[in-house]
PDB file of N, CA and C in Angstrom:
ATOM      1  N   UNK A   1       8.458 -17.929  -8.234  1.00  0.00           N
ATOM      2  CA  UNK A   1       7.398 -17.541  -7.306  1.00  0.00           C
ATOM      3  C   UNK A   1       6.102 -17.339  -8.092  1.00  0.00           C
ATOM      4  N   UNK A   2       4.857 -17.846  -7.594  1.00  0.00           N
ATOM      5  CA  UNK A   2       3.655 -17.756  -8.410  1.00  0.00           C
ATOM      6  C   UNK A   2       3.273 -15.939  -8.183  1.00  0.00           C
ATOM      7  N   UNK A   3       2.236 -16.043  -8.847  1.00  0.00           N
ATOM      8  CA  UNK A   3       1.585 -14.382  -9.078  1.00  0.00           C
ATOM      9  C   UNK A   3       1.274 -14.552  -7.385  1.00  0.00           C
ATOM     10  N   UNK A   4       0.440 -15.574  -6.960  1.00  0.00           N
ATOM     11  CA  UNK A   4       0.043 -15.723  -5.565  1.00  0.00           C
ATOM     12  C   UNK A   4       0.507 -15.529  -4.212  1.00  0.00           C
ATOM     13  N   UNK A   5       1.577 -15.953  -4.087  1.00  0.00           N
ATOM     14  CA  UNK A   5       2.945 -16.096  -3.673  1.00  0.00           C
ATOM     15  C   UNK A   5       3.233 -14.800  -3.337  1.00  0.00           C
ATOM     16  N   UNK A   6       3.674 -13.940  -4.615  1.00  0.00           N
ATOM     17  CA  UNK A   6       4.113 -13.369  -4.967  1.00  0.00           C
ATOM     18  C   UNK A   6       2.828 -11.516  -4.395  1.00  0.00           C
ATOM     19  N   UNK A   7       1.957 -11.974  -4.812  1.00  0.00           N
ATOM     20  CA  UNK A   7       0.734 -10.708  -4.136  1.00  0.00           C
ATOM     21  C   UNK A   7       0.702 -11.067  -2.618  1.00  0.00           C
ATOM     22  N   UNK A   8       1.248 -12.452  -2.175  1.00  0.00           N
ATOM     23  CA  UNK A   8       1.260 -12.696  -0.479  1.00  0.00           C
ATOM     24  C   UNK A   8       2.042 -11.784   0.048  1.00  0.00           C
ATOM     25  N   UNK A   9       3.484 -11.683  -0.614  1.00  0.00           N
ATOM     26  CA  UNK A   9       4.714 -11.062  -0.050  1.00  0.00           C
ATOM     27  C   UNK A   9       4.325  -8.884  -0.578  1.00  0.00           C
ATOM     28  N   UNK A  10       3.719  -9.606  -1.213  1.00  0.00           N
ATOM     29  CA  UNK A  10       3.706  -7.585  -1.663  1.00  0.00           C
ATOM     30  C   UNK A  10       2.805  -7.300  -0.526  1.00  0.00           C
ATOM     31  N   UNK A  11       1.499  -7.704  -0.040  1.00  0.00           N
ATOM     32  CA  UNK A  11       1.051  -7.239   0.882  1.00  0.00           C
ATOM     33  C   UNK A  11       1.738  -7.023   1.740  1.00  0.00           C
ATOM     34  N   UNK A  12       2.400  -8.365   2.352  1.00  0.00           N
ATOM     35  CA  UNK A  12       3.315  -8.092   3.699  1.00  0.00           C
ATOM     36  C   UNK A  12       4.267  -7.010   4.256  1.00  0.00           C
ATOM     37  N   UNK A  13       4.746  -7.035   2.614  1.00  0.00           N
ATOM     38  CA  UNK A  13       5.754  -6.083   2.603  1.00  0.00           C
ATOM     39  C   UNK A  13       5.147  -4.190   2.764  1.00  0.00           C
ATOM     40  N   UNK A  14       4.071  -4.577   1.857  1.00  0.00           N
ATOM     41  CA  UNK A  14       2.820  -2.688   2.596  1.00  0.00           C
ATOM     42  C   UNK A  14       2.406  -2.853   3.517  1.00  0.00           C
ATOM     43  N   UNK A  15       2.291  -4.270   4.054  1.00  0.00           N
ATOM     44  CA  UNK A  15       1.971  -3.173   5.753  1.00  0.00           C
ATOM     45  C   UNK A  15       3.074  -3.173   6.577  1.00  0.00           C
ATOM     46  N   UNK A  16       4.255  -3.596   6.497  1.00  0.00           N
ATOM     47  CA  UNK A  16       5.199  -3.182   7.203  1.00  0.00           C
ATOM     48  C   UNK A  16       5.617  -2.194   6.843  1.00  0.00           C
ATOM     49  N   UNK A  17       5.724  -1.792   5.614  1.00  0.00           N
ATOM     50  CA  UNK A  17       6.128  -0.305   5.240  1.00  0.00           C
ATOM     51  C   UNK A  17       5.306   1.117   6.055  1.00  0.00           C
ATOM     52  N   UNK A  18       3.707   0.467   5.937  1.00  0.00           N
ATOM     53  CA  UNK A  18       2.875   1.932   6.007  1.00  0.00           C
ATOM     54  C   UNK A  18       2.764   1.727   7.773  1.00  0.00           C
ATOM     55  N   UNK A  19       3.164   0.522   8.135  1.00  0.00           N
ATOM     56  CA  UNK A  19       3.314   0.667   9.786  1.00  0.00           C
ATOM     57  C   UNK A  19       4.486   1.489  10.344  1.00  0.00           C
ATOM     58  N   UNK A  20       5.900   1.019   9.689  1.00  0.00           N
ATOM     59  CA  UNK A  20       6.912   1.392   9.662  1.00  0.00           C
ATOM     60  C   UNK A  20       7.194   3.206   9.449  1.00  0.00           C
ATOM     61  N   UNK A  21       6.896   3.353   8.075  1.00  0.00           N
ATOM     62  CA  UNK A  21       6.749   4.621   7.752  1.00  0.00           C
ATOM     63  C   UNK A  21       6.058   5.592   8.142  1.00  0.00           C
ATOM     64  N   UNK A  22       4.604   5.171   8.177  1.00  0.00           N
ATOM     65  CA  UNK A  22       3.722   6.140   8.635  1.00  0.00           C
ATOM     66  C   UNK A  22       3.514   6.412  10.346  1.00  0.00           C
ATOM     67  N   UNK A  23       4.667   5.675  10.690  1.00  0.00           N
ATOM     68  CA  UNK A  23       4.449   5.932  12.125  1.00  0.00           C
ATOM     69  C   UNK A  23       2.788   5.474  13.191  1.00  0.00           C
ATOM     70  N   UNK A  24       2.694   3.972  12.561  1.00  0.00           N
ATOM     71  CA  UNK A  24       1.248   3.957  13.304  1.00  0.00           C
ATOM     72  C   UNK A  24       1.775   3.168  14.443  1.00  0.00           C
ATOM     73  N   UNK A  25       1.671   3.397  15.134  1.00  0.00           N
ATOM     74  CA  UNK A  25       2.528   2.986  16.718  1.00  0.00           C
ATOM     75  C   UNK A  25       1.329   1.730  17.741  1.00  0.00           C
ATOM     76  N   UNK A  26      -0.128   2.663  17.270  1.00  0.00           N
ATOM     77  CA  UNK A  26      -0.743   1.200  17.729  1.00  0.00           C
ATOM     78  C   UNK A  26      -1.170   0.166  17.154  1.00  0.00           C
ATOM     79  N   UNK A  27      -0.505   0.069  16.276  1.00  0.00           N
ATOM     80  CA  UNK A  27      -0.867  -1.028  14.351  1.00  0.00           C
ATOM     81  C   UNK A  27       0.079  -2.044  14.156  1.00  0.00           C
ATOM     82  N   UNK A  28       0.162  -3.379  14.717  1.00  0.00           N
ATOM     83  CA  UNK A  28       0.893  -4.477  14.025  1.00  0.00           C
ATOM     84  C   UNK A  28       0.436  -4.492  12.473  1.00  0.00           C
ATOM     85  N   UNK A  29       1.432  -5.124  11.226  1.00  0.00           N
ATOM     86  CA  UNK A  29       1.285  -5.448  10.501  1.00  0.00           C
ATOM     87  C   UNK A  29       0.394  -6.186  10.217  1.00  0.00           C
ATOM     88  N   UNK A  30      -0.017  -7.278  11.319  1.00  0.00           N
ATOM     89  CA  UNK A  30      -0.272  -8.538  10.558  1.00  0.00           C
ATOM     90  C   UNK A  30      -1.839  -8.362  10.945  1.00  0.00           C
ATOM     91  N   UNK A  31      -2.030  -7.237  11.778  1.00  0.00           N
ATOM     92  CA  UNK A  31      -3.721  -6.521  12.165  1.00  0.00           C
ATOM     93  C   UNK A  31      -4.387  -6.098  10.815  1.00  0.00           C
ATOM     94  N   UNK A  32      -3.732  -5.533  10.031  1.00  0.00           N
ATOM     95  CA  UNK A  32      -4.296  -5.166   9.014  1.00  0.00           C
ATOM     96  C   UNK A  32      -5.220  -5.779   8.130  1.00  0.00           C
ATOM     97  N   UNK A  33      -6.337  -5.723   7.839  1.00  0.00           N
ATOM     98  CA  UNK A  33      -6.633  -6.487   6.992  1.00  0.00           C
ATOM     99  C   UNK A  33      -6.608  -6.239   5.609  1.00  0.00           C
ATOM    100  N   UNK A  34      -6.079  -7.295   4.627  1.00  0.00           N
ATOM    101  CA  UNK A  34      -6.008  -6.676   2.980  1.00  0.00           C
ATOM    102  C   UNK A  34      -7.004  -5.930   2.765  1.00  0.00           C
ATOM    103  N   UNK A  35      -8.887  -6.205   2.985  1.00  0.00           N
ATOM    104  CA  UNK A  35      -9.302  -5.567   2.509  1.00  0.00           C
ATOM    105  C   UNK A  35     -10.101  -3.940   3.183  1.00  0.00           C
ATOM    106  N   UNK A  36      -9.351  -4.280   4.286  1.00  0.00           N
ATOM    107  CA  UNK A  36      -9.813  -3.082   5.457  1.00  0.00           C
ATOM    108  C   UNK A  36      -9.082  -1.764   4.939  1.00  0.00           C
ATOM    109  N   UNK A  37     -10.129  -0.686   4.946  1.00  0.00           N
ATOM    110  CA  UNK A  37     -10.077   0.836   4.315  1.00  0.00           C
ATOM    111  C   UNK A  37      -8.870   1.827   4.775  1.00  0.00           C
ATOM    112  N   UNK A  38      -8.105   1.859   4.061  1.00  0.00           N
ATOM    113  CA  UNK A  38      -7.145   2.141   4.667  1.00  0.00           C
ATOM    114  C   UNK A  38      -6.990   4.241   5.392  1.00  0.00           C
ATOM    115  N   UNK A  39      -8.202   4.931   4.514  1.00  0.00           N
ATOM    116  CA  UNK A  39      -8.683   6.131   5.147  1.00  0.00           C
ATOM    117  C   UNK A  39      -9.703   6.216   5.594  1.00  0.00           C
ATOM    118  N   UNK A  40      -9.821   7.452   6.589  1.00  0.00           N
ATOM    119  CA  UNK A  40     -10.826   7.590   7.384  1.00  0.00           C
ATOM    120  C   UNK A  40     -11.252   6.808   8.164  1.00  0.00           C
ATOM    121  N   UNK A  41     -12.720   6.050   8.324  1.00  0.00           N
ATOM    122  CA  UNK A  41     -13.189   5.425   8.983  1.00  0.00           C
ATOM    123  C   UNK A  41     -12.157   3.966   9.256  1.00  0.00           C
ATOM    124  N   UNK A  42     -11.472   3.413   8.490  1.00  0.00           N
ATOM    125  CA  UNK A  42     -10.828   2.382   8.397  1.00  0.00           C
ATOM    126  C   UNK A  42      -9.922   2.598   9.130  1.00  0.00           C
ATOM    127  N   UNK A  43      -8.511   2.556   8.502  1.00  0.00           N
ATOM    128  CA  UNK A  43      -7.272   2.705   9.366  1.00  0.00           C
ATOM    129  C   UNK A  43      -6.681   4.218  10.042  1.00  0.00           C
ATOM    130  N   UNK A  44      -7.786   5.196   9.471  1.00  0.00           N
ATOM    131  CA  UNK A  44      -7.547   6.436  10.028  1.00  0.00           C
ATOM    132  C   UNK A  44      -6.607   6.902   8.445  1.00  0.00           C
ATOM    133  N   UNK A  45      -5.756   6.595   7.488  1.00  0.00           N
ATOM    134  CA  UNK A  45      -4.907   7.224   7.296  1.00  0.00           C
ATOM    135  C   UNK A  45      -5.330   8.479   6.729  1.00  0.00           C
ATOM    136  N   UNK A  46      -4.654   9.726   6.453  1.00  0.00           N
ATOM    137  CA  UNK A  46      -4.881  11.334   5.977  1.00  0.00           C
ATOM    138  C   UNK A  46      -4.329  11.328   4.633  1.00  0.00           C
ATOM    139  N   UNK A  47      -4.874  12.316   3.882  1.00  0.00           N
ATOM    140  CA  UNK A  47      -4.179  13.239   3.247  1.00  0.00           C
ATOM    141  C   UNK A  47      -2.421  13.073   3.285  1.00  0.00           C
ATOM    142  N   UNK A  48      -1.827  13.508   3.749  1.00  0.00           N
ATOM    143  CA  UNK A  48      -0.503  13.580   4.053  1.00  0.00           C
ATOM    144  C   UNK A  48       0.068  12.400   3.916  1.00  0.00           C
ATOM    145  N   UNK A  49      -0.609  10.847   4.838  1.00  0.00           N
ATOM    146  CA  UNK A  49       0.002  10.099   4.307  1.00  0.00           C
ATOM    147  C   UNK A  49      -0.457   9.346   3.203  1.00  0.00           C
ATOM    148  N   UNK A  50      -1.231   9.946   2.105  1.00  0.00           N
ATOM    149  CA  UNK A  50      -1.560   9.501   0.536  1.00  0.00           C
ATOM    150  C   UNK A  50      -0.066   9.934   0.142  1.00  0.00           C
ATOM    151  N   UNK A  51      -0.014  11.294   0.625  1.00  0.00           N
ATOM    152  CA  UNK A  51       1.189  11.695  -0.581  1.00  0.00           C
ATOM    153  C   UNK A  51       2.446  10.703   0.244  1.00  0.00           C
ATOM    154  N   UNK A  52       2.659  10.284   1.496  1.00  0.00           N
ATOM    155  CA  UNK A  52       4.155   9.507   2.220  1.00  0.00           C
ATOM    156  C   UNK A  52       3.463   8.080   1.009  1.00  0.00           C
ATOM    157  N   UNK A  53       2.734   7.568   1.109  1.00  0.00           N
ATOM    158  CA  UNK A  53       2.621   6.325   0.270  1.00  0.00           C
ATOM    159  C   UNK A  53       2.551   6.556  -0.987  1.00  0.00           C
ATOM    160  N   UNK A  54       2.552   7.481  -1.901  1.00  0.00           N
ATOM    161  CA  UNK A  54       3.012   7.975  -2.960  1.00  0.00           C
ATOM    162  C   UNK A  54       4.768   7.778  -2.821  1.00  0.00           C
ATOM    163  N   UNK A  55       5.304   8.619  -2.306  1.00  0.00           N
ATOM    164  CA  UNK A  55       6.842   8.695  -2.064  1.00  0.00           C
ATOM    165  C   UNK A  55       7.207   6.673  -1.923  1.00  0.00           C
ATOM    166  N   UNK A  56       6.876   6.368  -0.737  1.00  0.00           N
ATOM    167  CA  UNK A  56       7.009   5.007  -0.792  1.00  0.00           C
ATOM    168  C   UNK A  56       6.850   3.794  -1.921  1.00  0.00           C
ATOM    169  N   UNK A  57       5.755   3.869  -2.731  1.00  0.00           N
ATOM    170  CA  UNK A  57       5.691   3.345  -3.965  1.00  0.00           C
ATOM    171  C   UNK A  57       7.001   3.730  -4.768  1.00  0.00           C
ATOM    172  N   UNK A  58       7.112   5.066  -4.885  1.00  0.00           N
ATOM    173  CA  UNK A  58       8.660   5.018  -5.787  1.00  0.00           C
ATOM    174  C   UNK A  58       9.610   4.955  -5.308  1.00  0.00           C
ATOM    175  N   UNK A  59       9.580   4.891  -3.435  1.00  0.00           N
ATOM    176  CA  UNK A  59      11.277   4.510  -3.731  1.00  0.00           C
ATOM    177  C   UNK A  59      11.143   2.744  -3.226  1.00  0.00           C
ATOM    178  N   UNK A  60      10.586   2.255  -2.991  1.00  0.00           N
ATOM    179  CA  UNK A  60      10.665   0.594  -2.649  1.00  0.00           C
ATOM    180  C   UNK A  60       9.481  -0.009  -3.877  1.00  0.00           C
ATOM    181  N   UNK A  61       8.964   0.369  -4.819  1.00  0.00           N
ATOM    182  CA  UNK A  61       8.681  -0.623  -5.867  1.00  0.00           C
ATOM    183  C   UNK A  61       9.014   0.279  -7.531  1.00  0.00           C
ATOM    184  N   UNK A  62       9.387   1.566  -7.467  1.00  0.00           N
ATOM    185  CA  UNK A  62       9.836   2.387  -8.893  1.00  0.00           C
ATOM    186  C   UNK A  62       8.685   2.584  -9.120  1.00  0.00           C
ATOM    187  N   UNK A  63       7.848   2.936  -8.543  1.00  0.00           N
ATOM    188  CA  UNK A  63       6.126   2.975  -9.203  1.00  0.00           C
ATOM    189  C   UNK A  63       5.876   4.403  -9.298  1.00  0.00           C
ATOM    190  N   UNK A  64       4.946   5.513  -9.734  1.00  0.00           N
ATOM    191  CA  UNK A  64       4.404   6.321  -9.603  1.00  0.00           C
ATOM    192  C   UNK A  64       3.312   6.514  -9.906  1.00  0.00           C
ATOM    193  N   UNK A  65       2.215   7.080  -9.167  1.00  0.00           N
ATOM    194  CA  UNK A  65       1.188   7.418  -9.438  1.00  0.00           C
ATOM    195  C   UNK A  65       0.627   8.819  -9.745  1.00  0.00           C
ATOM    196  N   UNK A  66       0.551   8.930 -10.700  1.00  0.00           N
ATOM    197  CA  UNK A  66       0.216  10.692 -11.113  1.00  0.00           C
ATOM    198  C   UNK A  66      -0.802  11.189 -11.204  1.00  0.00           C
ATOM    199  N   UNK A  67      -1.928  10.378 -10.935  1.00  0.00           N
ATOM    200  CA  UNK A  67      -3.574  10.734 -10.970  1.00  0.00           C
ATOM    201  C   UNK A  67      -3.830  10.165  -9.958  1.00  0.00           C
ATOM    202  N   UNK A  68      -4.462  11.435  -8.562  1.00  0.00           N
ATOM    203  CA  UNK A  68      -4.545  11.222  -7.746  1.00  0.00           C
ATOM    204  C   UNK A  68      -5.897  10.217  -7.729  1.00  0.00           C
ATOM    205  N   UNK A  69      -6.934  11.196  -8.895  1.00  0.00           N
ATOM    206  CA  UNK A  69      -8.302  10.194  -9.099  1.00  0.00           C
ATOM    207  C   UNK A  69      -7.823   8.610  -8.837  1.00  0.00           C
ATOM    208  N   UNK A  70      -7.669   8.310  -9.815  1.00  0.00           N
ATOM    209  CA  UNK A  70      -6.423   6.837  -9.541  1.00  0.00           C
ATOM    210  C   UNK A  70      -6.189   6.453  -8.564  1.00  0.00           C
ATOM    211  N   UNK A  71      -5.085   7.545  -7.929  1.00  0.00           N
ATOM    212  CA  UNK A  71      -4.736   7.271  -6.922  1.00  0.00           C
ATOM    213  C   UNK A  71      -5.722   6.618  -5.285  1.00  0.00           C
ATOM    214  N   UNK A  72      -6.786   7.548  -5.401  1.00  0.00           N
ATOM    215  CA  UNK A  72      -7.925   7.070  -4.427  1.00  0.00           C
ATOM    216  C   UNK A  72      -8.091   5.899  -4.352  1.00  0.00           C
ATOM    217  N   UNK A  73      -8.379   5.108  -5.700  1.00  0.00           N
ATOM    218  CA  UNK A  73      -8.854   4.232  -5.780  1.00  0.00           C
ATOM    219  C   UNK A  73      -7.569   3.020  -5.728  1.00  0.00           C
ATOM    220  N   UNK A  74      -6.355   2.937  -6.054  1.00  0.00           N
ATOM    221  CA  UNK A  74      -5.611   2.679  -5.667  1.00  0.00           C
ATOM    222  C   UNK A  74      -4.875   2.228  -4.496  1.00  0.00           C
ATOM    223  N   UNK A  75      -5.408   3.138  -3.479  1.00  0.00           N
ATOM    224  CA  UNK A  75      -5.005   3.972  -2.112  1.00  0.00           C
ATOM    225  C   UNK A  75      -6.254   3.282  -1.478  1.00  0.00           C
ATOM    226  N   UNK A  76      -7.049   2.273  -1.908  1.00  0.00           N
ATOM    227  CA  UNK A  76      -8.517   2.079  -1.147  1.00  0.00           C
ATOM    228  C   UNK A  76      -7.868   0.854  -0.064  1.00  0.00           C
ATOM    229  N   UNK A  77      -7.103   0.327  -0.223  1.00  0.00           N
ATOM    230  CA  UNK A  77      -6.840  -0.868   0.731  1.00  0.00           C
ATOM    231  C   UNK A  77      -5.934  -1.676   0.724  1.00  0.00           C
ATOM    232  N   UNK A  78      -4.883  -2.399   1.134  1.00  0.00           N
ATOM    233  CA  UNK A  78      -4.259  -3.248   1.078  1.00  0.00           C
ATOM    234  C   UNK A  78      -4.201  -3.635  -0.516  1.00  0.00           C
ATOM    235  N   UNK A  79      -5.242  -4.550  -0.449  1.00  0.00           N
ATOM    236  CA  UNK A  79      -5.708  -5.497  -1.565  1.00  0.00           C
ATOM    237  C   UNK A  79      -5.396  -4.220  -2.955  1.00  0.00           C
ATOM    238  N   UNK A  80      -6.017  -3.785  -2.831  1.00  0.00           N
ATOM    239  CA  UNK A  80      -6.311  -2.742  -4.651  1.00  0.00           C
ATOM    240  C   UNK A  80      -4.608  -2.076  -4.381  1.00  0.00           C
ATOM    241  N   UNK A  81      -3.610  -1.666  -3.465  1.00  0.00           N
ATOM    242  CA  UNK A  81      -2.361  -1.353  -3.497  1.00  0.00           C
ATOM    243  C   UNK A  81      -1.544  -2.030  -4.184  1.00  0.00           C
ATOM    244  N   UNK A  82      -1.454  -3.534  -3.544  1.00  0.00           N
ATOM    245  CA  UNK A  82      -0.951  -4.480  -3.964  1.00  0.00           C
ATOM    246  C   UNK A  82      -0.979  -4.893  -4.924  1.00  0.00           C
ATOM    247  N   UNK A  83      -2.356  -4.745  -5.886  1.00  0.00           N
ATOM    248  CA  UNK A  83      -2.913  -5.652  -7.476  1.00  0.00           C
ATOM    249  C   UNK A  83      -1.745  -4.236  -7.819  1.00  0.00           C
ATOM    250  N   UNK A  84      -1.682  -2.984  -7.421  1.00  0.00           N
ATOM    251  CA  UNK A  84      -1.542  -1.875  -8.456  1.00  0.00           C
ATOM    252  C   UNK A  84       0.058  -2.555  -8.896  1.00  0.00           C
ATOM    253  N   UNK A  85       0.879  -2.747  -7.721  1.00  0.00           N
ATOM    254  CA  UNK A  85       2.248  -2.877  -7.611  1.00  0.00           C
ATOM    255  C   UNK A  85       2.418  -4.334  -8.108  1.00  0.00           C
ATOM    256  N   UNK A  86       1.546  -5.403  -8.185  1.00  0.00           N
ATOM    257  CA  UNK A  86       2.006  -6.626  -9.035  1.00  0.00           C
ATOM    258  C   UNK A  86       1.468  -6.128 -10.549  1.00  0.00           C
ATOM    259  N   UNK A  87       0.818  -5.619 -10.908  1.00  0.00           N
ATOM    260  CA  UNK A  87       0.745  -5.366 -11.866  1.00  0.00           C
ATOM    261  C   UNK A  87       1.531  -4.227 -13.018  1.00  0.00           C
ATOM    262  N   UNK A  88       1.913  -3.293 -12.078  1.00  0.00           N
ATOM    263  CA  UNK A  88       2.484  -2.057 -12.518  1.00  0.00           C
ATOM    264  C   UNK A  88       4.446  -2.509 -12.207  1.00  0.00           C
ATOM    265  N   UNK A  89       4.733  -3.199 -11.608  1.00  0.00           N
ATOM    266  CA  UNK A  89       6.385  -3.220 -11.485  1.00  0.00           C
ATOM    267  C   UNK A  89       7.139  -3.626 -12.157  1.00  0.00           C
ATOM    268  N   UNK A  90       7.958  -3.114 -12.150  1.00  0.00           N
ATOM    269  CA  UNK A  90       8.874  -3.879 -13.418  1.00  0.00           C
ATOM    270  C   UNK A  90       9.694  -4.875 -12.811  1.00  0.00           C
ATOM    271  N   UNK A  91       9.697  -6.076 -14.132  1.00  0.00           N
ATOM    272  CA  UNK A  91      10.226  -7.223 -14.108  1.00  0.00           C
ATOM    273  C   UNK A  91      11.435  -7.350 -13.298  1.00  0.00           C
ATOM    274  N   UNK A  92      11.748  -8.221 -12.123  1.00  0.00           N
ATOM    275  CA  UNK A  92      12.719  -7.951 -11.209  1.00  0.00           C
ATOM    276  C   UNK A  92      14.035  -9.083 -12.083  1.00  0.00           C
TER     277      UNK A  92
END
């Protein structure tokens, strides 16, 4: 699978998760846009679910993030989630 390919399916796979998980009930997956904000003004998400997509990173990619600073920026969208988790996962 290319890196390409491969950042296609990691997206897919976060927004079914943060649809799934976070309980957004009026949110298809495929609405999302990679680079659409995923707090506040954007997709609405809170506080609360930074830390559920924290939890989610480690148990469906082994990832952790321990600096929330980081984390913000991390946490900014689809797109910057996804680079974190193709870049940060270990070799499957």
């Amino acid at each position: 699978m290319s890196k390409v390919e491969e950042l296609a399916q990691i997206k897919k796979d976060l927004k079914e998760m943060l649809v799934r998980d976070l309980s957004l009930e009026d949110v298809r997956p495929e609405e999302i846009k990679d680079d659409e904000v995923l707090f506040g003004e954007g997709l609405g998400l809170d506080s609360l679910d930074a830390v559920e997509i924290v939890v989610l990173l480690q148990r469906n990619f082994g990832l952790e993030v321990k600096n929330m600073d980081q984390g913000k920026e991390i946490f900014r969208s689809i797109d910057t989630l996804a680079n974190f988790v193709l870049e940060n996962k270990k070799p499957s």
